[in-house]
Protein backbone atom coordinates (compact mmCIF):
# COMPACT_ATOMS: atom_id res chain seq x y z
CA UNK A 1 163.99 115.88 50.55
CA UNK A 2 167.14 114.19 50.73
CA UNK A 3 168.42 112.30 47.89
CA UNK A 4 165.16 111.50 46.83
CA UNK A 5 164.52 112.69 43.13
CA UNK A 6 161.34 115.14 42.24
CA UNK A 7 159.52 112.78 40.12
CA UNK A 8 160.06 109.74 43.06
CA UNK A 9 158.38 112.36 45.60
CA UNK A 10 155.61 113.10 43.62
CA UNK A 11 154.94 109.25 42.69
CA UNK A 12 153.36 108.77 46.29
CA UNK A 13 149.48 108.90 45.89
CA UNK A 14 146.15 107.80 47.57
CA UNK A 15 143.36 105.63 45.26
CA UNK A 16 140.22 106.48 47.19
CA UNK A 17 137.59 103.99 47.05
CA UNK A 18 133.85 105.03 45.75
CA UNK A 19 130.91 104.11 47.07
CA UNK A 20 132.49 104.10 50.62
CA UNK A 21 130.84 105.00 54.09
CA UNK A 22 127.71 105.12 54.71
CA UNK A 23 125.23 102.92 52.90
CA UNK A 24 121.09 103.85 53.02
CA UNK A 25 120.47 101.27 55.79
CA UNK A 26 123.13 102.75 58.55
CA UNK A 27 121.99 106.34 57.20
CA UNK A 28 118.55 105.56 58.12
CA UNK A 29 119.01 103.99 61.39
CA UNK A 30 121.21 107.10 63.11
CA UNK A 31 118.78 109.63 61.69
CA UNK A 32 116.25 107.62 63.11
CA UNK A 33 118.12 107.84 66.47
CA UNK A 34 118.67 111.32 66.55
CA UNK A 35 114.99 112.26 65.13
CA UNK A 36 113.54 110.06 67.70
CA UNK A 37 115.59 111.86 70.11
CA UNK A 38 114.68 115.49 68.80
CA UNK A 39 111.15 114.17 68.84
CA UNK A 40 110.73 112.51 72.53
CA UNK A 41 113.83 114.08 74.07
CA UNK A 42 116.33 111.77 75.95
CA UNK A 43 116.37 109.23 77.11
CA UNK A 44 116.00 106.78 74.32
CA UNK A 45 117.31 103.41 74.83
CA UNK A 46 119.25 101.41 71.75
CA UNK A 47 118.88 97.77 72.21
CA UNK A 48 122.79 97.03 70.71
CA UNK A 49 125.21 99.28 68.71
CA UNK A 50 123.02 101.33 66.47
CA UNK A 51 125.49 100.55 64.01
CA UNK A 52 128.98 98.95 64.28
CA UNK A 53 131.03 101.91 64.57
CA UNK A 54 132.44 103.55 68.06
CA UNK A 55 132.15 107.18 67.17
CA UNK A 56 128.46 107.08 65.76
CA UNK A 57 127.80 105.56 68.96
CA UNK A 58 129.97 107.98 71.05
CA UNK A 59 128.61 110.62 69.30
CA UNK A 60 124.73 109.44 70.19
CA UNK A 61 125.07 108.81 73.42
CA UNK A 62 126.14 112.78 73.88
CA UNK A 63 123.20 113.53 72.31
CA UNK A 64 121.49 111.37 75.35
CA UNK A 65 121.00 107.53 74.01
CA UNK A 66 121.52 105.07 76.13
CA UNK A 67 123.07 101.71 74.56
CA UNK A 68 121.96 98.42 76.25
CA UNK A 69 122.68 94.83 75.24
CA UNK A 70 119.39 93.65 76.39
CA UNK A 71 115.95 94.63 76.44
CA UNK A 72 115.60 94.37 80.36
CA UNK A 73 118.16 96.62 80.95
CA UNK A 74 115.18 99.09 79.67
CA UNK A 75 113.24 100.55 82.57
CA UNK A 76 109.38 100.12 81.98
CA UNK A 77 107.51 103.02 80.12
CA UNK A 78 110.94 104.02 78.07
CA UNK A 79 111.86 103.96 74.36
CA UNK A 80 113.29 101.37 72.91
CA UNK A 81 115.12 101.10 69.46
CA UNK A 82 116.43 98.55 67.50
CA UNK A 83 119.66 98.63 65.76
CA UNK A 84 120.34 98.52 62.34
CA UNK A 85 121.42 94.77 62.71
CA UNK A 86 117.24 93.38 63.41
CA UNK A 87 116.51 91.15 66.27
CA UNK A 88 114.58 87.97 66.55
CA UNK A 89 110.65 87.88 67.32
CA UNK A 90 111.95 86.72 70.86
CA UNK A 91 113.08 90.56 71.17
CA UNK A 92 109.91 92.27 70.34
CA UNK A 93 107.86 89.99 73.09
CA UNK A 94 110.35 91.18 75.75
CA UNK A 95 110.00 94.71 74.97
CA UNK A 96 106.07 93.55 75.14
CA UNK A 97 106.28 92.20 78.55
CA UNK A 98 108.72 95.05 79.16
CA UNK A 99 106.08 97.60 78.67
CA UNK A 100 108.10 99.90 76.01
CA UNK A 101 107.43 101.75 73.30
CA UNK A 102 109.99 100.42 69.57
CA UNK A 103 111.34 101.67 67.31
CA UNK A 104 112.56 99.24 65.18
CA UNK A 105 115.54 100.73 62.66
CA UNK A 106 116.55 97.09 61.33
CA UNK A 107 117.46 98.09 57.64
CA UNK A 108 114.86 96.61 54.98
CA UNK A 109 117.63 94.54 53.50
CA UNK A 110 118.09 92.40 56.41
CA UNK A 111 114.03 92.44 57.14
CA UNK A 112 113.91 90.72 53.33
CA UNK A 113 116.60 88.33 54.92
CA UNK A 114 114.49 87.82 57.70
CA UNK A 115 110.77 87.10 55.72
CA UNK A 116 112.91 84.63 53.40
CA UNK A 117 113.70 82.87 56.30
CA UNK A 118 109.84 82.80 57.68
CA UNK A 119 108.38 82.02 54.56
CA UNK A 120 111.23 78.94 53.74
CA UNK A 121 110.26 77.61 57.17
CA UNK A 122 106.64 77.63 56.44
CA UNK A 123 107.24 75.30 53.54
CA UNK A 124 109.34 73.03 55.43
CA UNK A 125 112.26 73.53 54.46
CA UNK A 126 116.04 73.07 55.78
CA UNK A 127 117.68 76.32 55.38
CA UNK A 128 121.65 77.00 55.62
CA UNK A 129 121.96 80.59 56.63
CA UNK A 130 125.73 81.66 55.90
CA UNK A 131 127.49 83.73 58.20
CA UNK A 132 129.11 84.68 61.35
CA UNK A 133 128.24 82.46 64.31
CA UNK A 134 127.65 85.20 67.33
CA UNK A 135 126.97 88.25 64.38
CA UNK A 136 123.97 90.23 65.81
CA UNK A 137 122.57 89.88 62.57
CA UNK A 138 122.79 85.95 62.36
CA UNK A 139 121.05 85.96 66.15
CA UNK A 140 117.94 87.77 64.65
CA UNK A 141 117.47 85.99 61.56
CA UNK A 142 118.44 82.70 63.32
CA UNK A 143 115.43 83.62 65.81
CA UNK A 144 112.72 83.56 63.19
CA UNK A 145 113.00 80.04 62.63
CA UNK A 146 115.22 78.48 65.06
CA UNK A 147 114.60 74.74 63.99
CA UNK A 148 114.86 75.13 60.65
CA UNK A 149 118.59 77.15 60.18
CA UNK A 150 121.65 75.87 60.51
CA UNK A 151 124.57 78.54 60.41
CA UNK A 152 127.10 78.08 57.59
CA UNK A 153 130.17 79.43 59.06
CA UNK A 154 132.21 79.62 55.83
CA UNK A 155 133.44 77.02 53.03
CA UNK A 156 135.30 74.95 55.79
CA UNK A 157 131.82 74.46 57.54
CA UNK A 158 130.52 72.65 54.89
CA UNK A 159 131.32 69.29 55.77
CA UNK A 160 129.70 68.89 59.08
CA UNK A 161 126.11 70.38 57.60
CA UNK A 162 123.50 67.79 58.10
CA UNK A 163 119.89 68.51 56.56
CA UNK A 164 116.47 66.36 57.30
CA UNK A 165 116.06 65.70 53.52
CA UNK A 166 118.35 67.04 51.22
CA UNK A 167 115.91 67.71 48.44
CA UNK A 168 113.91 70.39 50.64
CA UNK A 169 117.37 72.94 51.23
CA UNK A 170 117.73 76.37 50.64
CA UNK A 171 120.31 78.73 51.47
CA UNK A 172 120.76 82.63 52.51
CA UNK A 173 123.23 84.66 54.04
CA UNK A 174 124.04 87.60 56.68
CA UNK A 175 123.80 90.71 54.38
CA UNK A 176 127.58 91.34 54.96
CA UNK A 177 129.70 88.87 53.66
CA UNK A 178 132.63 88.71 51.26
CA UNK A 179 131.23 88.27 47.91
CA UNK A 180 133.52 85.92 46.68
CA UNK A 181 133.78 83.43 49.76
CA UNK A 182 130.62 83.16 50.07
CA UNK A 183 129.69 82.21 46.43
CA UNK A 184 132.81 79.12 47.14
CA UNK A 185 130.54 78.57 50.00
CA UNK A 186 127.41 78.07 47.88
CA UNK A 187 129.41 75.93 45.55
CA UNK A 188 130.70 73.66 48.02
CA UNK A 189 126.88 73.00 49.26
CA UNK A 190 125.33 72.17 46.08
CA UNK A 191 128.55 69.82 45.53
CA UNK A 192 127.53 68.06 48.80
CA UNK A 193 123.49 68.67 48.21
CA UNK A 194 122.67 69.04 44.14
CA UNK A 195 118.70 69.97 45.08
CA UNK A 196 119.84 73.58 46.80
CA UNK A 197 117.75 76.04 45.76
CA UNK A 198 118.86 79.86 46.18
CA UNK A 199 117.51 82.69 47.90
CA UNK A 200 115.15 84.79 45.44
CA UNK A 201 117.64 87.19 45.44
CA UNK A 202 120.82 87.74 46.49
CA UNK A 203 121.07 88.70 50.15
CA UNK A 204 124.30 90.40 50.03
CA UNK A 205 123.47 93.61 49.92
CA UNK A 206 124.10 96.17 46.96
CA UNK A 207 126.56 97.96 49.44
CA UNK A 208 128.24 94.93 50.62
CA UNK A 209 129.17 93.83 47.13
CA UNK A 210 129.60 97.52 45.63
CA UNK A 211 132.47 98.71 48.50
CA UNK A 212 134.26 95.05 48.19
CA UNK A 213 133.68 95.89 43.94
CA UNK A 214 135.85 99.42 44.59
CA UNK A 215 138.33 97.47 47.12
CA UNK A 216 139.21 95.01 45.03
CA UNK A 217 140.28 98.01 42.40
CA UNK A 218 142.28 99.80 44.24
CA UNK A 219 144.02 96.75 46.53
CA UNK A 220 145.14 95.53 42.74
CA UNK A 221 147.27 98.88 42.46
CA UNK A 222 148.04 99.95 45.95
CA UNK A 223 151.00 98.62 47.88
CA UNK A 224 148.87 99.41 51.51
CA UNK A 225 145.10 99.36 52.19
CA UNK A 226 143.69 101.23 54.86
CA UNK A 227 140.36 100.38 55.62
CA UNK A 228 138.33 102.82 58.19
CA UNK A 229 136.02 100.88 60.31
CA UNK A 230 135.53 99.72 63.67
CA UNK A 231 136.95 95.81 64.52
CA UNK A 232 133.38 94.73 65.28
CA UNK A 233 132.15 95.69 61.67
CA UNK A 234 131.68 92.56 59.44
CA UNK A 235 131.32 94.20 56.16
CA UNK A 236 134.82 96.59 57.16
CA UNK A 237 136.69 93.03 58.05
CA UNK A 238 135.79 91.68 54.88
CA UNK A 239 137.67 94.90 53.20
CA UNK A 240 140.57 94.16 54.46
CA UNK A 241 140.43 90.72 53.30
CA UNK A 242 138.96 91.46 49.90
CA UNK A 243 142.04 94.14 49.59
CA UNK A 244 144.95 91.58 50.58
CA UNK A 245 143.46 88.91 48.06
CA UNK A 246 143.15 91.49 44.78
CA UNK A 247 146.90 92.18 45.90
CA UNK A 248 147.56 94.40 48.62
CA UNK A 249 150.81 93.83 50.49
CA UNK A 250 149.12 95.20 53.46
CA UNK A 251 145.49 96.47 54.82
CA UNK A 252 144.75 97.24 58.13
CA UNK A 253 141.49 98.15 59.68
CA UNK A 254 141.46 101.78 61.94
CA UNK A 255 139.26 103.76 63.63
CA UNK A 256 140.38 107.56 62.64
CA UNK A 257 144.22 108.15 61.92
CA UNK A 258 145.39 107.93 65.79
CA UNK A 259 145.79 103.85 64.68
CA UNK A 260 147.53 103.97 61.78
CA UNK A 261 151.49 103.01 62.13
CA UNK A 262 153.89 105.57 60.33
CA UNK A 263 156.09 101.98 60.00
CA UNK A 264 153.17 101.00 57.71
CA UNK A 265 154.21 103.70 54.94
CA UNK A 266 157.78 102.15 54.96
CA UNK A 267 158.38 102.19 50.89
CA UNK A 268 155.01 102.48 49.82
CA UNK A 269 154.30 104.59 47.04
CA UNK A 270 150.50 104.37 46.81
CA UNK A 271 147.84 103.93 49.46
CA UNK A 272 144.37 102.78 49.11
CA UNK A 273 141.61 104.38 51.29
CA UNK A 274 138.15 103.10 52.27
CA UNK A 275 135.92 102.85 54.48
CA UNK A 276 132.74 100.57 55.95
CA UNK A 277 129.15 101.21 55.40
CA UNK A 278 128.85 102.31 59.15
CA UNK A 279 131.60 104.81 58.79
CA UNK A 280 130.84 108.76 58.70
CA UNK A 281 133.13 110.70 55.97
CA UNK A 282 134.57 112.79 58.44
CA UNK A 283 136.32 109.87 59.89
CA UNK A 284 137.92 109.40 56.05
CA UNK A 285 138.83 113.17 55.73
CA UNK A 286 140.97 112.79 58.98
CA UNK A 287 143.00 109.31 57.27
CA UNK A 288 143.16 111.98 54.46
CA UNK A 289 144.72 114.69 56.11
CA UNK A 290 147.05 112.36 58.11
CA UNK A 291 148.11 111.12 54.93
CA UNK A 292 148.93 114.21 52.85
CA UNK A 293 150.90 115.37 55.82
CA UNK A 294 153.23 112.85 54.98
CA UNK A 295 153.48 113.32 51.99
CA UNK A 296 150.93 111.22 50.00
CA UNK A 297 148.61 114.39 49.40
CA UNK A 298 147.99 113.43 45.67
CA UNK A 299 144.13 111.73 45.64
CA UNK A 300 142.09 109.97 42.94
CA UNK A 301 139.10 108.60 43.31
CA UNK A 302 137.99 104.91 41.82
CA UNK A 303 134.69 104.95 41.20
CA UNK A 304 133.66 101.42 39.64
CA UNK A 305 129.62 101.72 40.65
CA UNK A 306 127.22 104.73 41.95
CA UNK A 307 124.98 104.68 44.63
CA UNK A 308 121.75 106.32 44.63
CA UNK A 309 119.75 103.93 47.49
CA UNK A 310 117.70 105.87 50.16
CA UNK A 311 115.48 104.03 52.25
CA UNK A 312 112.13 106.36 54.99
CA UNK A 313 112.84 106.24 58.05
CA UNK A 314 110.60 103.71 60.40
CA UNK A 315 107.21 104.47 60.22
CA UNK A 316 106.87 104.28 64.36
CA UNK A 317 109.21 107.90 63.99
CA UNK A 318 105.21 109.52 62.80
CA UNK A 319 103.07 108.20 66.18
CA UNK A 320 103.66 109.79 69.80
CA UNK A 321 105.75 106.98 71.08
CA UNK A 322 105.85 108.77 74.65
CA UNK A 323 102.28 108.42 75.03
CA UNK A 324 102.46 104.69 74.03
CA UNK A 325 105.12 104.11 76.61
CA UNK A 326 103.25 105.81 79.65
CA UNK A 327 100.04 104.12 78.56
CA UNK A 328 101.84 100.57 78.34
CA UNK A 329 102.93 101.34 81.92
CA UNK A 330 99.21 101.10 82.94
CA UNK A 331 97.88 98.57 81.31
């Protein structure tokens, strides 16, 4: 122990967030994935990560899906899903001329996303969708009404937005955002444009806001945040930013513990663990262990909100899918 005193040794702790992991939409779309494949047998083809996260995907693929970025990668008379992220209409008329078979596992809470943005266009109107240029989830919602959005990269893109009549605007947002940047975002447009109207509701969604809710707790107590996640995960990112600004010295975004830096731990007394809403626990219980190996073995959990959201599984799951691929084949 050294010259360390008892009570000093003991001080070191973990604040694990809660909710954390998986949220109903991800659930949903890699049972989907594995049902489908129980169901049809391999292969079935995902158009695009299932969900952002390298081991869910690693860990399908064994089980014999094949990931592709786009739909003509899919040979004719094959299954086709699509990821938890939703595509554009564009998507579902080239898995048409494709001849496939979907399955279409885009969570309901960026579907509600996508009918604001087809029922806003309808009437007209300009809309500013918020979020991040290149985001799968931006490219589908984008594609139901291409020349009515404009994307809304942040509070610094405000200044170069440019409506057709700034009495008919209305903005909405990638599910996945941070909270609090994106409400300065709002702000700054109705500054610029007083007539903004808002989405019905808020499309943020509850697990978005609820994981940055139990971040924000623990980043105000814990010298070092370590967020579990893979770097292509939106909502994860904005953890590690939501941790540094409620106080954090530190937060990093890992994989499992194979990426976490011993140097990291350099006099820090408590640690705050979380993890992204694509994340399976036992990705968390390996930070854990890696943790209370050196020392910081001593866990509570912050639990500012509970989660009870389950969403069925997509109703194409209940039809004989192989049968509609073979028979698309010869029409």
């Amino acid at each position: 122990m050294g010259h360390m005193t008892a009570a000093a040794a003991f001080a070191r702790r973990v604040l694990l967030a809660a909710p954390r992991g998986y949220c109903a939409g991800v659930d949903r779309a890699v049972i989907a994935v594995e049902e489908a494949l129980k169901k049809y047998g391999a292969p079935v083809y995902v158009r695009h990560e299932i969900v952002h996260n390298k081991y869910v995907v690693k860990m399908l693929e064994r089980k014999g899906a094949i990931f592709v970025e786009r739909t003509e990668e899919v040979p004719a008379g094959n299954i086709v899903m699509f990821s938890a992220h939703g595509v554009s209409p564009e998507v579902h008329e080239e898995a048409a001329r494709g001849r496939l078979a979907t399955i279409d596992a885009t969570c309901p809470l960026v579907t509600k996303v996508h009918k604001e943005a087809v029922r806003f266009a309808k009437e007209d109107y300009d809309i500013l969708l918020i979020g991040h240029e290149g985001h799968e989830e931006v490219i589908g919602t984008t594609g139901e009404a291409p020349e009515h959005i404009t994307l809304v990269d942040g509070p610094d893109d405000v200044d170069k937005v440019e409506v057709r009549d700034p009495d008919k605007i209305v903005w909405l947002s990638q599910t996945t955002l941070s909270v609090d940047e994106t409400m300065e975002t709002v702000e700054r447009l109705q500054e610029k444009f007083p007539k903004l109207i808002s989405p019905p509701s808020d499309d943020i969604c509850y697990a978005t806001q609820n994981r940055q809710t139990a971040v924000k707790m623990i980043g105000a107590d814990s010298e070092l945040v370590i967020v579990v996640g893979s770097q292509n995960s939106s909502n994860s990112k904005r953890l590690v930013e939501v941790a540094v600004g409620a106080g954090a010295d530190a937060s990093y975004l890992v994989d499992g513990p194979e990426e976490i830096d011993e140097a990291w731990l350099a006099g820090v007394t408590t640690v705050g663990v979380t993890s992204g809403a694509s994340v399976p626990e036992v990705l968390v219980d390996g930070v854990l262990e890696w943790l209370a190996e050196r020392g910081y073995g001593d866990v509570d959990v912050v639990q500012p909100v509970q989660e009870s959201i389950t969403f069925s599984l997509p109703k194409e799951l209940r039809r004989d899918l192989r049968a509609e691929a073979a028979a698309a084949l010869s029409d």
